[in-house]
C-alpha atoms as a PDB file:
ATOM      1  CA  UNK A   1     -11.953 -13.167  -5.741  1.00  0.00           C
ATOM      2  CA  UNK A   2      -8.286 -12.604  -4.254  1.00  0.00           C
ATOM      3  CA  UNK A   3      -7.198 -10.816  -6.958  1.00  0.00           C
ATOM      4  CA  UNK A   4     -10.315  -8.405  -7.222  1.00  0.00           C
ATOM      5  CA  UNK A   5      -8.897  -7.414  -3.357  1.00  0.00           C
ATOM      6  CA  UNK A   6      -5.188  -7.809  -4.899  1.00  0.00           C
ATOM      7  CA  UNK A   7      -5.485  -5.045  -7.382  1.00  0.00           C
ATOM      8  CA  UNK A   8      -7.133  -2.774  -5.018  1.00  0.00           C
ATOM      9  CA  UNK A   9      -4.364  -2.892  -2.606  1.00  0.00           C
ATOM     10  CA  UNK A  10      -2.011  -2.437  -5.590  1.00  0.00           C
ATOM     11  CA  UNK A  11      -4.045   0.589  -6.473  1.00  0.00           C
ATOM     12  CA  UNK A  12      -4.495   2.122  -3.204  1.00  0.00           C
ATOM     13  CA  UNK A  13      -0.246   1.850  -2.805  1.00  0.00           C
ATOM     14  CA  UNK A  14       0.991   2.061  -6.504  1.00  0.00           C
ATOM     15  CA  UNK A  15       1.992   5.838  -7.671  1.00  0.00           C
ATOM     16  CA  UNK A  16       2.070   6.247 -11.217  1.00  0.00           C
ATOM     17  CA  UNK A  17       6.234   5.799 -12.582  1.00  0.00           C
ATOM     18  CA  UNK A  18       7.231   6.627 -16.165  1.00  0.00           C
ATOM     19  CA  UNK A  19       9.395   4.316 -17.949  1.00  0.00           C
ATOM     20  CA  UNK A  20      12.184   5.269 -19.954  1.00  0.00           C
ATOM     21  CA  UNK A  21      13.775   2.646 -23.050  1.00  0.00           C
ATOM     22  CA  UNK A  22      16.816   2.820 -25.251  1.00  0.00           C
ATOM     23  CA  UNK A  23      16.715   3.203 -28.736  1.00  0.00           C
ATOM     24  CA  UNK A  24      18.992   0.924 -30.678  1.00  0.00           C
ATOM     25  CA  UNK A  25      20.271   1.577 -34.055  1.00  0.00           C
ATOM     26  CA  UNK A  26      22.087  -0.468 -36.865  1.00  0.00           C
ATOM     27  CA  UNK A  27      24.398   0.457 -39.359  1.00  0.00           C
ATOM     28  CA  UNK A  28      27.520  -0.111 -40.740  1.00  0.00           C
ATOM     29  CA  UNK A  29      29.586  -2.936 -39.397  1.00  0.00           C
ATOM     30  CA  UNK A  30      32.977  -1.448 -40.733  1.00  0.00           C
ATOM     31  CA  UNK A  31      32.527   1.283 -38.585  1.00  0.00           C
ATOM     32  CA  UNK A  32      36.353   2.004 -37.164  1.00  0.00           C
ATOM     33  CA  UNK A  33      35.613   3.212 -33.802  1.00  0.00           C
ATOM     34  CA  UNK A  34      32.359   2.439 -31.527  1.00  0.00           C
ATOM     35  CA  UNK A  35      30.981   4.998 -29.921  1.00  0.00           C
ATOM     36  CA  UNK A  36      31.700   6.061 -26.318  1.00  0.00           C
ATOM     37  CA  UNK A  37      30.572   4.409 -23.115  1.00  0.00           C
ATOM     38  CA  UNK A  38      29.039   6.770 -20.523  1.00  0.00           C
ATOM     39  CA  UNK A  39      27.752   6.017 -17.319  1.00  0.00           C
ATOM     40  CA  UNK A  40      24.453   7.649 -16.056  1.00  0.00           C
ATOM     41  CA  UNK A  41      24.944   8.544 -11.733  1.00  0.00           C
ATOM     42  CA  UNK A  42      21.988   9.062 -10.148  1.00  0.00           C
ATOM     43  CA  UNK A  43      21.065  12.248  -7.983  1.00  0.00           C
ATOM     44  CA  UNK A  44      18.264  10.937  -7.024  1.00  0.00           C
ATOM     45  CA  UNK A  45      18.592   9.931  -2.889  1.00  0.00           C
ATOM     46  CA  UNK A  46      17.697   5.978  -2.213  1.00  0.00           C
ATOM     47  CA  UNK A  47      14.088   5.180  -0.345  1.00  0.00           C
ATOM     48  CA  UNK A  48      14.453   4.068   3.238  1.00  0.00           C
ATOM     49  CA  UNK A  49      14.158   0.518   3.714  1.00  0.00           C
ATOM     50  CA  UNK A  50       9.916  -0.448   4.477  1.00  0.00           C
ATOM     51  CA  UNK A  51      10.809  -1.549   8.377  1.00  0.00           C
ATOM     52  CA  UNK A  52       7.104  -3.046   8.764  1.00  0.00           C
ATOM     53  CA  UNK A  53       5.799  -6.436   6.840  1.00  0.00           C
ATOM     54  CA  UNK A  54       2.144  -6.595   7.909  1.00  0.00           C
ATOM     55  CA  UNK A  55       1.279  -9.620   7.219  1.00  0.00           C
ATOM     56  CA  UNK A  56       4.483 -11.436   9.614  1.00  0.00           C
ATOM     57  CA  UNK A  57       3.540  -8.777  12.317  1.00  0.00           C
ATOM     58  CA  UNK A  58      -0.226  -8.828  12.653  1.00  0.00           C
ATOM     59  CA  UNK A  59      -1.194 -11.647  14.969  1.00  0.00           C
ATOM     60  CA  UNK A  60      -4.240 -14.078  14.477  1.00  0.00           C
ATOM     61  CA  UNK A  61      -5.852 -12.620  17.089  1.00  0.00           C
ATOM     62  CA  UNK A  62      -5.835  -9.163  15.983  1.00  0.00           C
ATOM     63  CA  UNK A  63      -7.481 -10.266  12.716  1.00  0.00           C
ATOM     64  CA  UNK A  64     -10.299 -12.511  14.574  1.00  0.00           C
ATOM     65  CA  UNK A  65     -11.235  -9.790  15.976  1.00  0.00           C
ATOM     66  CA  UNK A  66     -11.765  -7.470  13.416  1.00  0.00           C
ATOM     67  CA  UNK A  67     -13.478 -10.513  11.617  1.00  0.00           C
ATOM     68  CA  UNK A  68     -11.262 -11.742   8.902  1.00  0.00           C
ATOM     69  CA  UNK A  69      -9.976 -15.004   8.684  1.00  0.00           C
ATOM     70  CA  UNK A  70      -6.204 -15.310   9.348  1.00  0.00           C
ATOM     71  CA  UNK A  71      -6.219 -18.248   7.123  1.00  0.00           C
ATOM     72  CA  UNK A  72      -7.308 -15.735   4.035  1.00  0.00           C
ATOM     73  CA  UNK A  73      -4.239 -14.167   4.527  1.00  0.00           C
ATOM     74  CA  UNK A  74      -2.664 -12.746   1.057  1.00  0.00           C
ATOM     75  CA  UNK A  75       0.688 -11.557   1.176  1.00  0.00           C
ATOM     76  CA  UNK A  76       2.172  -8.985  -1.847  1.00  0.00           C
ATOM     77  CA  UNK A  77       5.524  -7.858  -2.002  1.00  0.00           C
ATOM     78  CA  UNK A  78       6.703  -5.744  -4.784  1.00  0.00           C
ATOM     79  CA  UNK A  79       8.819  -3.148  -6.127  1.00  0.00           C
ATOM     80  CA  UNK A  80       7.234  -0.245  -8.351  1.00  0.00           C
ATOM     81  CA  UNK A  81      10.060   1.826  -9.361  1.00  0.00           C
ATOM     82  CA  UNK A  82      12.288   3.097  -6.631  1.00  0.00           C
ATOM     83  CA  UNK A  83       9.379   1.890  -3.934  1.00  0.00           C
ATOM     84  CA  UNK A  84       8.698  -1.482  -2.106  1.00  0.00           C
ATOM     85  CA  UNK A  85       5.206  -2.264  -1.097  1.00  0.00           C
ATOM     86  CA  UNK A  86       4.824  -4.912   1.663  1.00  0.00           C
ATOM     87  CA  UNK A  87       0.858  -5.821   1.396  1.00  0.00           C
ATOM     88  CA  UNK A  88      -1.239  -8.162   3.080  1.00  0.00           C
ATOM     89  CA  UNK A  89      -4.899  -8.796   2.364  1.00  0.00           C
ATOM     90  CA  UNK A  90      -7.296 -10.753   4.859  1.00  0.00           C
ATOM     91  CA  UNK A  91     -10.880 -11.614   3.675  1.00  0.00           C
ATOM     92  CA  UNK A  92     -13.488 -11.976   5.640  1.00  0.00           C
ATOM     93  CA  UNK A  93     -16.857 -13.420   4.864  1.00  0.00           C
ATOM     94  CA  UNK A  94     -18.203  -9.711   5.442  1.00  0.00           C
ATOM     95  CA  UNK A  95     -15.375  -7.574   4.860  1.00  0.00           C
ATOM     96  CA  UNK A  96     -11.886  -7.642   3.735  1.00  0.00           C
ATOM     97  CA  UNK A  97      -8.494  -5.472   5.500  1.00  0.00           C
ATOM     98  CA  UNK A  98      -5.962  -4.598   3.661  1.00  0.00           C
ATOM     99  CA  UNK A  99      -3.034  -3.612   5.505  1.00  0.00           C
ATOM    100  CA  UNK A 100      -0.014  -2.586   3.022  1.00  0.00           C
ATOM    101  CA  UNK A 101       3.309  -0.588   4.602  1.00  0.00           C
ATOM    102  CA  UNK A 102       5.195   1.428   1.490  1.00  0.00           C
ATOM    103  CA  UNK A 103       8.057   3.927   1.380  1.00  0.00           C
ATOM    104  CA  UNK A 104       6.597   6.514  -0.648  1.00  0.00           C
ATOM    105  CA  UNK A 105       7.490   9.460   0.328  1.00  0.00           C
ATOM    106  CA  UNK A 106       4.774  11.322   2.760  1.00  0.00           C
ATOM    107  CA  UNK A 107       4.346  14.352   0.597  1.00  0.00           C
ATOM    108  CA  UNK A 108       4.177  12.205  -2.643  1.00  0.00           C
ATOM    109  CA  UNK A 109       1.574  10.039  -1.969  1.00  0.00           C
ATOM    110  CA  UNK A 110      -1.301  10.488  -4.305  1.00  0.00           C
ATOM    111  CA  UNK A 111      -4.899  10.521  -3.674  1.00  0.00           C
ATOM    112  CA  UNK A 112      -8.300   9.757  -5.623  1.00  0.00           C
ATOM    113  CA  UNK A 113     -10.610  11.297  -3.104  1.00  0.00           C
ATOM    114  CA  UNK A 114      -9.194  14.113  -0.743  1.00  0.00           C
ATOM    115  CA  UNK A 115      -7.920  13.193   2.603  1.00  0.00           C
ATOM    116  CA  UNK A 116      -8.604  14.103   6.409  1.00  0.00           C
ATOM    117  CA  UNK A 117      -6.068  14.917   8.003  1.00  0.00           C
ATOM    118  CA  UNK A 118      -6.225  13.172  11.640  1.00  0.00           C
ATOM    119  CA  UNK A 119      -4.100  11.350  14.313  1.00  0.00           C
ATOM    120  CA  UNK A 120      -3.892   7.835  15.024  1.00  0.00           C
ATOM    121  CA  UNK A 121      -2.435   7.143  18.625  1.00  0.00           C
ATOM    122  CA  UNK A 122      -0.675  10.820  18.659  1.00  0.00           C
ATOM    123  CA  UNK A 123       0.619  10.033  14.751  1.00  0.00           C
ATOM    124  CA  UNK A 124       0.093  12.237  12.108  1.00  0.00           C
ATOM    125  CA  UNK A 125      -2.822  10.335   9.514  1.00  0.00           C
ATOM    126  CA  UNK A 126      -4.810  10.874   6.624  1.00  0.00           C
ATOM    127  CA  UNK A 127      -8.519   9.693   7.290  1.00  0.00           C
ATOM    128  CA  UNK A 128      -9.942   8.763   3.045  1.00  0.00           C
ATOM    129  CA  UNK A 129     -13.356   7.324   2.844  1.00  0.00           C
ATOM    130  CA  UNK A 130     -13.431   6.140  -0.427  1.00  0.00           C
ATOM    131  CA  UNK A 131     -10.251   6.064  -1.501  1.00  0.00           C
ATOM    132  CA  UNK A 132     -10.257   3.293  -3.612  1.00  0.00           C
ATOM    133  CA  UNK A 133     -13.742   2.279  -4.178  1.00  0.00           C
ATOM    134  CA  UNK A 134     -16.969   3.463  -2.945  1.00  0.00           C
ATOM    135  CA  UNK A 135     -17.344   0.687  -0.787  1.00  0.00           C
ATOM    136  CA  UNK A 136     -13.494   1.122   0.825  1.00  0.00           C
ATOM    137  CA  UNK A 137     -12.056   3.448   3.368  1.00  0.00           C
ATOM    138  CA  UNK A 138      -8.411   3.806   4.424  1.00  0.00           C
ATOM    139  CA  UNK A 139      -6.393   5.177   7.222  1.00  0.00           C
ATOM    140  CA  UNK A 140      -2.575   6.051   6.000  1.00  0.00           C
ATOM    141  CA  UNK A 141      -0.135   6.038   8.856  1.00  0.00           C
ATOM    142  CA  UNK A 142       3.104   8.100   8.740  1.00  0.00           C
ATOM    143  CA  UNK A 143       6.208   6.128   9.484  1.00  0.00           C
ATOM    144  CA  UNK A 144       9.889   6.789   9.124  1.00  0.00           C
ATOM    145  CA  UNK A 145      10.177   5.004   5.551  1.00  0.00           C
ATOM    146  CA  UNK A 146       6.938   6.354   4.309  1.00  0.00           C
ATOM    147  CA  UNK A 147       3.096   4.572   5.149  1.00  0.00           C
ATOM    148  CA  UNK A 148       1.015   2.475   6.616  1.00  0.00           C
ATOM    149  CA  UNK A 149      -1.940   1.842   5.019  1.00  0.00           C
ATOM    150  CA  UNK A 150      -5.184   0.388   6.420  1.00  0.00           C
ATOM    151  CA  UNK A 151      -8.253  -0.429   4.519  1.00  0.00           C
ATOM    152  CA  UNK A 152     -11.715  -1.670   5.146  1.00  0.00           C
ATOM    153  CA  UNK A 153     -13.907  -2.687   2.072  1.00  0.00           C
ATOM    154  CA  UNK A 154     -17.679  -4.475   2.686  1.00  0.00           C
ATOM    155  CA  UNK A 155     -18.003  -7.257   0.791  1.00  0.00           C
ATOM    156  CA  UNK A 156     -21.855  -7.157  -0.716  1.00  0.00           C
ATOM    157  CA  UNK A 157     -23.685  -9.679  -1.506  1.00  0.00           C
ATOM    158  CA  UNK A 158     -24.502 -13.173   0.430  1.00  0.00           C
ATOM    159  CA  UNK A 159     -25.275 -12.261   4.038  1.00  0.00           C
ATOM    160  CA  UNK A 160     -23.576  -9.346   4.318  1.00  0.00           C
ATOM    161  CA  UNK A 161     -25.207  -6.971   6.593  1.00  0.00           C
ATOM    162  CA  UNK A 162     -26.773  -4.148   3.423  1.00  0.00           C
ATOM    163  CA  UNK A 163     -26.213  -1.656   6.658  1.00  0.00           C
ATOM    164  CA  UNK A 164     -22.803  -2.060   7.112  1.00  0.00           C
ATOM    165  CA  UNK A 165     -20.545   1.313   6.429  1.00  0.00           C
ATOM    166  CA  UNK A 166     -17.571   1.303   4.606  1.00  0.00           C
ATOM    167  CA  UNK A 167     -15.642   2.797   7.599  1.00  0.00           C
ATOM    168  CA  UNK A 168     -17.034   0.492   9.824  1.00  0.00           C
ATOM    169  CA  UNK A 169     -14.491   0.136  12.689  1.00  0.00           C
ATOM    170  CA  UNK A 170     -11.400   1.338  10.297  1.00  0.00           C
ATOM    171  CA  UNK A 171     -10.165   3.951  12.879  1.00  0.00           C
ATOM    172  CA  UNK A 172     -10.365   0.896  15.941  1.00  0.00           C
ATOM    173  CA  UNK A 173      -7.899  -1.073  13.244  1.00  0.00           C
ATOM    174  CA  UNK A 174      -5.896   2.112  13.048  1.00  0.00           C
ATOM    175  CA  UNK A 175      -5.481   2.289  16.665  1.00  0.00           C
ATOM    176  CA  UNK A 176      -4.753  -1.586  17.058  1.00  0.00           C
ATOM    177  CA  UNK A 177      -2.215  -1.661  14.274  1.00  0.00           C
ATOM    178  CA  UNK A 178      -0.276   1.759  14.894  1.00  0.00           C
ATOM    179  CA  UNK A 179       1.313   0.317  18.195  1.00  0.00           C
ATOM    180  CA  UNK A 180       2.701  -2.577  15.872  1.00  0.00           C
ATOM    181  CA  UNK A 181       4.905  -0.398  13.428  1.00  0.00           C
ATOM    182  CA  UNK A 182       8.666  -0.477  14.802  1.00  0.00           C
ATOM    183  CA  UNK A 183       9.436   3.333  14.498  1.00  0.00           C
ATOM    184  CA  UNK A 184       7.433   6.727  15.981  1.00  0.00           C
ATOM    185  CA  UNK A 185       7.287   9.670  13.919  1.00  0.00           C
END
């Protein structure tokens, strides 16, 4: 079930990267001279450093109380390209957070569903019911190196309450996670 909630954080953080590979050739070994060396410099400026691991930061208590068990914690990290994601994934037996803190640029994160654009505690946010599933909603959180991402998703089934929203208290764990992250933009 983990990695159901795994992949959903991965999608919710992961831009799409290109990949590039090398041809190789063969010929001739008698060849007299091989051919130059050259060295590819990159132009492209480095990503700041992700400052905020979610799942070391976020207390026990803060989790109890959005009703997830700190036990269930789940912890990602992962480069995609130039980006690091820093996820952590907490189930609950009636929902599941996923909080996840990458350094995608701002203006180049993508989105499935269009965003609302809001403030968290005075910090410029993007409010996206649905953004990953119909039964998610997330809260990004601009930071210095990029995001924060919160999620909610309702788990159905069992005795989950059928009533329960998909935002259901996702802007309270926007509020109570915002102080956490160790810069203010």
């Amino acid at each position: 079930m983990k990695g159901l909630y795994t992949a959903a954080a991965i999608c919710m953080a992961v831009t799409i990267t290109g990949c590039t590979s090398a041809e190789t050739t063969t010929g001739s070994t008698d060849t007299a001279t091989p051919p130059p060396v050259t060295t590819a410099v990159s132009t492209t400026p480095a990503l700041p450093e992700v400052t905020f691991n979610p799942c070391d930061t976020i207390d026990d208590a803060l989790l109890v109380r959005f009703e997830v068990d700190p036990a269930e914690r789940d912890r990602h990290e992962f480069s995609l390209g130039r980006e690091d994601i820093l996820a952590c994934n907490i189930l609950g037996e009636h929902r599941t957070i996923n909080i996840v803190a990458q350094n995608t640029p701002w203006d180049d994160i993508p989105f499935r569903v269009a965003p609302q654009a809001i403030t968290v505690n005075g910090r410029q946010a993007w409010y996206v019911p649905g953004g990953t599933s119909e039964d998610s909603c997330s809260v990004l959180m601009r930071t210095d190196f990029g995001a924060v991402i919160v999620e909610h998703t309702v788990r159905r089934g069992g005795t989950t309450d059928p009533n329960m929203d998909r935002c259901d208290r996702i802007m309270e764990l926007a509020e109570a996670v915002e102080p956490l992250i160790d810069n203010e933009n």
